[in-house]
Protein backbone atom coordinates (compact mmCIF):
# COMPACT_ATOMS: atom_id res chain seq x y z
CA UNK A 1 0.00 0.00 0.00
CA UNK A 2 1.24 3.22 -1.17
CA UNK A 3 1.64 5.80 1.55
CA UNK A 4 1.55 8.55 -0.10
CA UNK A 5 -1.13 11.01 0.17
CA UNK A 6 -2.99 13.34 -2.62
CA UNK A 7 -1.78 16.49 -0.34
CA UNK A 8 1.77 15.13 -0.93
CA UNK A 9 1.54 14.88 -4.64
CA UNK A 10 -0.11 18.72 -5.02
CA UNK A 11 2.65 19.74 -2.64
CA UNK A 12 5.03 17.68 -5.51
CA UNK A 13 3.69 19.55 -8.36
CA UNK A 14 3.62 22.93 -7.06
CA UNK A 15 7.78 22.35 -5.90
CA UNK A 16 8.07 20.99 -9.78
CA UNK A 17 5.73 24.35 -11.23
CA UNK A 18 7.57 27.02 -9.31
CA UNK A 19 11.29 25.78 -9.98
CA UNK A 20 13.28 27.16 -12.76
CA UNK A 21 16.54 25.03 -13.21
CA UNK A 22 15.99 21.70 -11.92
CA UNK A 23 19.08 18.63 -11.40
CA UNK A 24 18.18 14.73 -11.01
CA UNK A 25 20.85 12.99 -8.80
CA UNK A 26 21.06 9.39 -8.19
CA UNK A 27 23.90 7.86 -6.24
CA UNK A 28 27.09 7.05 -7.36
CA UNK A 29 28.37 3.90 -9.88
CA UNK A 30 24.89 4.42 -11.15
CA UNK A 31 22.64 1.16 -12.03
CA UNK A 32 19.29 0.51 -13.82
CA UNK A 33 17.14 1.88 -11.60
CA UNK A 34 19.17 5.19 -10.95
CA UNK A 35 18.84 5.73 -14.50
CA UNK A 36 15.51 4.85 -14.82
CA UNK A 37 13.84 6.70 -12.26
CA UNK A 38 15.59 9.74 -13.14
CA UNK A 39 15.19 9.56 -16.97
CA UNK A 40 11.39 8.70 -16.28
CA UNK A 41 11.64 11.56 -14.53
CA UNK A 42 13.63 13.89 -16.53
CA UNK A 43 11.35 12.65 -19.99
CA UNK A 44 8.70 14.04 -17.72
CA UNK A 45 9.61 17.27 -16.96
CA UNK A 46 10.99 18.22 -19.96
CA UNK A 47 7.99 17.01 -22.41
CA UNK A 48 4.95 17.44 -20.24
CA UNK A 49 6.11 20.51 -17.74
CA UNK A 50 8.44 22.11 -20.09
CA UNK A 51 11.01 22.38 -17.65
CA UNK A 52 14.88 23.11 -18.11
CA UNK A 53 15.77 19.66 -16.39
CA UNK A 54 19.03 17.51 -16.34
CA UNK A 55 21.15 14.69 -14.81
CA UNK A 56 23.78 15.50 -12.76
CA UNK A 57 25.73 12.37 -11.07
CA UNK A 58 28.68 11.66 -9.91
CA UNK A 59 29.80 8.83 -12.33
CA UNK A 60 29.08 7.81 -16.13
CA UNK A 61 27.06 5.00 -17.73
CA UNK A 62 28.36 1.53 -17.93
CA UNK A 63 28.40 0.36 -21.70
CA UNK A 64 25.77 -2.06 -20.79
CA UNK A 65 23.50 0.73 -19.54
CA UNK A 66 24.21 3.08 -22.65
CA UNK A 67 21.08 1.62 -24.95
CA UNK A 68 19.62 3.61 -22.46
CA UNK A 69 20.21 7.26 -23.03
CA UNK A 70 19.63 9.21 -26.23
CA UNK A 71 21.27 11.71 -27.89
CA UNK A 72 19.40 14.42 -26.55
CA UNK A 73 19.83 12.46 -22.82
CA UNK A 74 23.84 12.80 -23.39
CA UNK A 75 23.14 16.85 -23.99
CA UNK A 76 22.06 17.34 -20.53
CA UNK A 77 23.86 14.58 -18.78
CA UNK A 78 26.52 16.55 -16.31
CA UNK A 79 28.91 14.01 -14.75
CA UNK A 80 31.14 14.82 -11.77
CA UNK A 81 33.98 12.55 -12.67
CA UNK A 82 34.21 13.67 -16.74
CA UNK A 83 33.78 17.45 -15.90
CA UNK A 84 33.42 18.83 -12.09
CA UNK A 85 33.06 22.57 -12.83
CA UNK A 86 30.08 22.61 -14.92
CA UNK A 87 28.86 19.92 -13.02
CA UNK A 88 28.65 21.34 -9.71
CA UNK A 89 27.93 24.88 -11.65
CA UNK A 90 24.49 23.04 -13.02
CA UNK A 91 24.43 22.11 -9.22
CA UNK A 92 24.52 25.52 -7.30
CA UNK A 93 22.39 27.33 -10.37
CA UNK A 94 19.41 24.92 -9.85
CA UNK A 95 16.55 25.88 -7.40
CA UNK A 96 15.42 22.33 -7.39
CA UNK A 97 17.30 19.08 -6.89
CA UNK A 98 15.21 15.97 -7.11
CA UNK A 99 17.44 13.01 -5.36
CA UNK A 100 16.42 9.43 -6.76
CA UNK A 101 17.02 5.92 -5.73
CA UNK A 102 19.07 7.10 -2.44
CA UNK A 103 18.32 7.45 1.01
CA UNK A 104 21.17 10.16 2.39
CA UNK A 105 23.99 12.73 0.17
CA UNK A 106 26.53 10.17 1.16
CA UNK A 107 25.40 7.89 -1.48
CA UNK A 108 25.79 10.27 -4.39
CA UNK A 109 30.13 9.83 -4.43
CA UNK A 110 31.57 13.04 -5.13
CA UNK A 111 29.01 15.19 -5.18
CA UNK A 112 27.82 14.34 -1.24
CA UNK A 113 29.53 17.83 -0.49
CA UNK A 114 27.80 19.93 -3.16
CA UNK A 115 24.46 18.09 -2.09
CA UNK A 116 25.03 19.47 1.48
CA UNK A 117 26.13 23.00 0.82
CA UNK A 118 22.89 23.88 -2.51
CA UNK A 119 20.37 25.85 -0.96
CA UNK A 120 17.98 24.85 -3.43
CA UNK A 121 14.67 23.07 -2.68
CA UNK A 122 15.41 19.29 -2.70
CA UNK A 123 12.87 16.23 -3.14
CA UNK A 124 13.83 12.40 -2.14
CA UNK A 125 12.12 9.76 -3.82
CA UNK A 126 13.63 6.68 -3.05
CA UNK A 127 12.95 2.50 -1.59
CA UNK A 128 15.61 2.30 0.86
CA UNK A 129 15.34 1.92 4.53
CA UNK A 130 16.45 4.67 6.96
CA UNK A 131 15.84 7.96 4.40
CA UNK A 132 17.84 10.84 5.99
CA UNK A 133 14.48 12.79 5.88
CA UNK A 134 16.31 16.13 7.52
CA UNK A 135 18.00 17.18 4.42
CA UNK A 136 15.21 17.27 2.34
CA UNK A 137 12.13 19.32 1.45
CA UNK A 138 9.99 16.79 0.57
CA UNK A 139 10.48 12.98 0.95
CA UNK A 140 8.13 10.32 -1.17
CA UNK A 141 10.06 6.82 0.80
CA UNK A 142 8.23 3.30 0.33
CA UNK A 143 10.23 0.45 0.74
CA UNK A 144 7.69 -2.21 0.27
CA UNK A 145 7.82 -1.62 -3.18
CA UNK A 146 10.54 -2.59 -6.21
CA UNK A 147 12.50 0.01 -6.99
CA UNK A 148 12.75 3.65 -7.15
CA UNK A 149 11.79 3.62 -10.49
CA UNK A 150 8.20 2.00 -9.62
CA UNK A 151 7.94 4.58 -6.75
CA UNK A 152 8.46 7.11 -9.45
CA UNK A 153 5.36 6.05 -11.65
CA UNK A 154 3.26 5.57 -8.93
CA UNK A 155 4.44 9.27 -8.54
CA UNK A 156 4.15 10.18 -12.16
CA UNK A 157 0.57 8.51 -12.55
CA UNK A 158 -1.17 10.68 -9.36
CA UNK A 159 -0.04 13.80 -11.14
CA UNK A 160 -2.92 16.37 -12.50
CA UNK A 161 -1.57 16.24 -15.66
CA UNK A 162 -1.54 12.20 -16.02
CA UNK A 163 -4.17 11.75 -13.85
CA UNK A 164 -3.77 7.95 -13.83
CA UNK A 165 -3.76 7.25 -17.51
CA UNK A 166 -0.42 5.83 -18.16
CA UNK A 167 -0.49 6.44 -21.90
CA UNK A 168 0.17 10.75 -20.92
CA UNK A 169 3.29 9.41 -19.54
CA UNK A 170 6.05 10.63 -22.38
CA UNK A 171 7.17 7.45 -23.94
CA UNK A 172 10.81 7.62 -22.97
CA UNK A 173 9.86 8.11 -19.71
CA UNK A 174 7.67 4.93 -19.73
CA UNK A 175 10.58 2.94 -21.31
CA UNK A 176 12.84 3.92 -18.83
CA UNK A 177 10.74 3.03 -15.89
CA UNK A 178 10.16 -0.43 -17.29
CA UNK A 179 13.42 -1.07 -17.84
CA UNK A 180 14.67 0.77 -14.35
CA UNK A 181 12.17 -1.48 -12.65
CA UNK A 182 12.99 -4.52 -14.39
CA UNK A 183 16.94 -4.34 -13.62
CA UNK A 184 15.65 -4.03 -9.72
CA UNK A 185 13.71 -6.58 -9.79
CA UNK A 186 16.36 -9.17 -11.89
CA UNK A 187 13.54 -9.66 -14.46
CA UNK A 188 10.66 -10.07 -11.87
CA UNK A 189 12.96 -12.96 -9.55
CA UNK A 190 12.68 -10.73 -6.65
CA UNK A 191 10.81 -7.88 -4.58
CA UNK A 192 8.03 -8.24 -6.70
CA UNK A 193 4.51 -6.77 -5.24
CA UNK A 194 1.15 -6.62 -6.32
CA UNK A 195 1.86 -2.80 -7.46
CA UNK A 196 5.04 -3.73 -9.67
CA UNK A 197 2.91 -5.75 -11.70
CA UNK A 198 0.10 -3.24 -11.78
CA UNK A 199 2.63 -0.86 -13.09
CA UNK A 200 3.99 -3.60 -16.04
CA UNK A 201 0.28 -4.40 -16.94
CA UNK A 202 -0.45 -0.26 -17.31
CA UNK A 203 2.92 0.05 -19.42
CA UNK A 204 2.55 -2.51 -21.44
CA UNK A 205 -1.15 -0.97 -22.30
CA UNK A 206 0.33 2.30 -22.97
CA UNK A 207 2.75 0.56 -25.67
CA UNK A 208 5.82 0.42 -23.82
CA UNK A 209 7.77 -3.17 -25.94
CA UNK A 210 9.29 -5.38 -22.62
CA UNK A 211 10.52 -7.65 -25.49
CA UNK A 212 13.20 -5.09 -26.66
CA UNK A 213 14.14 -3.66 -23.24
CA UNK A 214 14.88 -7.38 -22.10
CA UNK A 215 16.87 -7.99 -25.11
CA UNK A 216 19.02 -4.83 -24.50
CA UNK A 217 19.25 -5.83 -20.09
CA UNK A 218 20.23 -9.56 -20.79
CA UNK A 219 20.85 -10.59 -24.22
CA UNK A 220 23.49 -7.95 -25.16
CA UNK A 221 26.54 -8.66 -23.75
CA UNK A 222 30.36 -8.86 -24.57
CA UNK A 223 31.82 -12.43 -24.83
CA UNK A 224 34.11 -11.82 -22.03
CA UNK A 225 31.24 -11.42 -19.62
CA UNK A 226 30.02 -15.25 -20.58
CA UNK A 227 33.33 -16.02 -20.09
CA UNK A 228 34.32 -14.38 -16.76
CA UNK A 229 31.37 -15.65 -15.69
CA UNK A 230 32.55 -19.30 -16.36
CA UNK A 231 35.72 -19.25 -14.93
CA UNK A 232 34.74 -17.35 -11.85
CA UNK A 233 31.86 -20.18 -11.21
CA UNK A 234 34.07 -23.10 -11.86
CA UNK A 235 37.31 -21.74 -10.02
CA UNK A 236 36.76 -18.79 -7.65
CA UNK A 237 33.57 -19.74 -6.41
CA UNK A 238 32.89 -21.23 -2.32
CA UNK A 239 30.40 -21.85 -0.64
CA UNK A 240 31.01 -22.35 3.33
CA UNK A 241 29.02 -25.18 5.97
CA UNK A 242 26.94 -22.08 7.26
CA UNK A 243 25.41 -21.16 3.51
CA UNK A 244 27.56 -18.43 2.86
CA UNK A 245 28.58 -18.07 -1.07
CA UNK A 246 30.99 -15.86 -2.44
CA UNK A 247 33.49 -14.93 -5.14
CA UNK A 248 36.60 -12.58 -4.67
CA UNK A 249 37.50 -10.56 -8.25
CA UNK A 250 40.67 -9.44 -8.04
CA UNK A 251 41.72 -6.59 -10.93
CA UNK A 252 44.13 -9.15 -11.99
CA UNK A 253 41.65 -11.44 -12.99
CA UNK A 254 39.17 -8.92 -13.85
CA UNK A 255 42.21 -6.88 -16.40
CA UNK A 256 42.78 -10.49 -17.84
CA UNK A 257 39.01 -10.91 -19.04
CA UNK A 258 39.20 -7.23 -20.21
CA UNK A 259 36.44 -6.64 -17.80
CA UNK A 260 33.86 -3.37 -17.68
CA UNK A 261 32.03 -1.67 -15.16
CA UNK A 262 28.25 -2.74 -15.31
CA UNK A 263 29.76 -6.39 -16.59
CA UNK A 264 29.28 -8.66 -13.74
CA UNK A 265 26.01 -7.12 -13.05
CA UNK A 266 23.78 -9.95 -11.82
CA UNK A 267 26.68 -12.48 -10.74
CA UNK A 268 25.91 -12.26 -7.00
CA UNK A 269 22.41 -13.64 -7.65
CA UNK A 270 23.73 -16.79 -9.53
CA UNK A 271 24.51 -18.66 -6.39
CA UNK A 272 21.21 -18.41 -4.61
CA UNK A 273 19.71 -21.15 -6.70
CA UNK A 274 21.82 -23.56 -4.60
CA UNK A 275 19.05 -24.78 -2.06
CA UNK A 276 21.89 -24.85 1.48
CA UNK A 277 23.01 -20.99 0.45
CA UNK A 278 21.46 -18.60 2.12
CA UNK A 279 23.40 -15.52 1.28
CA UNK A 280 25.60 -14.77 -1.50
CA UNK A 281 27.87 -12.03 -1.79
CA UNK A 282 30.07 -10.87 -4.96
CA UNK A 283 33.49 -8.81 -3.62
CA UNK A 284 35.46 -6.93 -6.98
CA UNK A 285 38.80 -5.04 -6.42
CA UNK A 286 37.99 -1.42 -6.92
CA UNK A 287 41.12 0.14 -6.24
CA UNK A 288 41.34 1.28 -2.17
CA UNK A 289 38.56 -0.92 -1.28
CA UNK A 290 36.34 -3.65 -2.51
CA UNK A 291 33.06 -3.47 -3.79
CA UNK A 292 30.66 -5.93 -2.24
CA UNK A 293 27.37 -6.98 -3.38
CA UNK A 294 25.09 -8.77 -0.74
CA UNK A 295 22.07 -10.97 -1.34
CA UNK A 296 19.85 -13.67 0.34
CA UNK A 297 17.17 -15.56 1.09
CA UNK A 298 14.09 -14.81 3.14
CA UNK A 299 15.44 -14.98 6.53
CA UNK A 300 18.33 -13.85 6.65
CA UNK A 301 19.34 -9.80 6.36
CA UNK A 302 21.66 -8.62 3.92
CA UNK A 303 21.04 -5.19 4.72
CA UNK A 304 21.82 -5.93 8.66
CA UNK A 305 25.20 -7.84 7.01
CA UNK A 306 26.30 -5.20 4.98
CA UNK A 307 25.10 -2.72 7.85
CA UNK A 308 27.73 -4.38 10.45
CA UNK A 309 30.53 -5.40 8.66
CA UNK A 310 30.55 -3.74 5.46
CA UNK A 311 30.06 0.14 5.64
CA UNK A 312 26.76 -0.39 3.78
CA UNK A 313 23.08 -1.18 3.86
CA UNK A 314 20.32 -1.56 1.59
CA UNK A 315 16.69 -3.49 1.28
CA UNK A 316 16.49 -6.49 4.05
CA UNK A 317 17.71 -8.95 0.83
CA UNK A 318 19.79 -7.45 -1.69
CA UNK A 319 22.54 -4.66 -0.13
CA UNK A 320 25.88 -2.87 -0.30
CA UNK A 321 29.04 -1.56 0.96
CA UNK A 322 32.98 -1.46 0.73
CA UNK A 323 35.43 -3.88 2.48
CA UNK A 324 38.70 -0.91 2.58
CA UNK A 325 42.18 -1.33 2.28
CA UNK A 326 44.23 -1.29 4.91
CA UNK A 327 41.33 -0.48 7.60
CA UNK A 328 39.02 -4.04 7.33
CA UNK A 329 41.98 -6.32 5.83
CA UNK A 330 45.98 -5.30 4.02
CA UNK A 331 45.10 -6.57 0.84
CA UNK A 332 42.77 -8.25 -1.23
CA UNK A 333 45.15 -11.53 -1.00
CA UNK A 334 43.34 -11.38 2.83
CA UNK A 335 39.49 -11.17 1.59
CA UNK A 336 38.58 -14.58 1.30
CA UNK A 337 39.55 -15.28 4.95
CA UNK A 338 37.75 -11.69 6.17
CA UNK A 339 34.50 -12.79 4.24
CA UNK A 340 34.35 -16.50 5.84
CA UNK A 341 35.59 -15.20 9.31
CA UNK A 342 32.83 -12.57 9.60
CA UNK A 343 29.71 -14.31 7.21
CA UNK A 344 29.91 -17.40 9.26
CA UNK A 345 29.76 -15.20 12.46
CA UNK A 346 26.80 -13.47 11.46
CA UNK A 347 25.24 -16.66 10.04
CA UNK A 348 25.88 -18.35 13.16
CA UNK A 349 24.22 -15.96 15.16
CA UNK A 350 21.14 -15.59 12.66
């Protein structure tokens, strides 16, 4: 059930009619859902409000995220890492910042600090727990729902101007939230309600084609991702008495497989169809630190995992964080013994 309340979405679209310059910001190595929910956003505001509207983030595209931004997307994409200036210039010029997919500035990388110090009016809309509510004008948070980019239609579809007719939603907007929601959801395996497939059934009315968004999410790949995944299956994967699962990529391996960012999206889910796991959890060398990717079964809490012993959080079955180098462990040669010592604790206890 949707808590938001007609009062909240007026309150919404007289934030959106009064701003000027607006910025979408979605935390930082971006993923399908940060770009969907803002680009459903962005489509939006720029077709149906006529708004001067961007993306501003702290990081690029992946190449297998790139089908999903146009031309005229890449115009009024501003990217921290490529070029700061005019980034954080689009930043402290805007009178609105709409924050998606995010629950507090630290999640948006570099640009936590110019998050802080705007002035500007800012709006959360996000599906994590524990929203940092303070910072923020105006905060639409549900986490009993899929991803930020189903929060976001539900959002888009109580507007005046769509009034619950999904086919006044712009069309790249629609395509984007399909696609945003479908990446969250690993193709509808996971933290699927009765409202995520309300919100498929409406876009798919309104004309929005599933078949060639799939196609682009999970039949476009590089060889080297087939084969990475191999190798790391047959050779790199455990699996420990208490159910934990995991895989350590090191950059050596990962520079030897000519490895991309956004290519081992989906790995960590892989070993959850072994019936004794209960949580899996992909770690990648990322230069100071590791990346770690958390998920499990009903039962047991990723997000409390990730929470304790990873600098991170998340949803209660799929979270995040960083394992850093020298604080947690010296090097990644000392990983695989961090990951069993501290996963079997927390097992154990749970």
């Amino acid at each position: 059930m949707l808590k938001f309340t007609p009062e909240k979405i007026n309150r919404l679209h007289q934030i959106l009619s009064d701003a000027s310059v607006i910025s979408i910001v979605s935390h930082m190595n971006p993923d399908g859902d940060a770009f969907g929910s803002s680009l459903g956003m962005l489509h939006y505001l720029t077709e149906k409000m006529d708004k001067d509207a961007c993306l501003t983030f702290a990081d690029p595209d992946t190449e297998s995220l790139a089908f999903m931004l146009s031309e005229s997307d890449r115009n009024t994409f501003f990217i921290d890492k490529i070029n700061s200036e005019k980034t954080r210039q689009r930043l402290a010029e805007s009178d609105l910042i709409i924050c998606l997919d995010f629950n507090a500035f630290s999640r948006a990388g570099s640009l936590e600090i110019p998050l802080k110090e705007s002035i500007s009016k800012k709006v959360l809309i996000d599906h994590h727990l524990n929203p940092d509510e303070s910072a923020f004008d105006l905060v639409f948070s549900e986490t009993q729902i899929s991803s930020a980019s189903e929060l976001t239609f539900h959002i888009l579809m109580a507007m005046p101007d769509i009034d619950g007719d999904a086919s006044k939603i712009p069309s790249e907007s629609a395509a984007a939230l399909m696609t945003g929601m479908t990446t969250d959801t690993n193709n509808f395996a996971n933290s699927v309600f009765p409202s995520t497939l309300f919100m498929a059934s409406k876009l798919l009315e309104a004309g929005v084609d599933r078949d060639a968004i799939v196609a682009n999410i999970y039949n476009n790949y590089r060889e080297n991702r087939v084969r990475l995944m191999g190798h790391l299956l047959s050779e790199k994967l455990v699996i420990t008495e208490e159910g934990m699962a995991y895989i350590v990529l090191d950059q050596k391996t990962a520079d030897a497989f000519d490895l991309k960012d956004g290519e081992t999206e989906g790995f960590v889910n892989i070993p959850l169809s072994i019936k004794n796991v209960r949580m899996s959890g992909f770690f990648r060398e990322d230069g100071d630190h590791m990346r770690v990717s958390l998920r499990s079964k009903k039962g047991t809490s990723a997000n409390v995992c990730a929470k304790q012993f990873f600098h991170g959080g998340g949803h209660e079955n799929a979270a995040g964080g960083r394992i850093m180098f020298p604080e947690d462990v010296p090097s990644v040669n000392e990983v695989a013994e961090y990951i069993e010592r501290i996963c079997n604790e927390y097992l154990k206890q749970n």
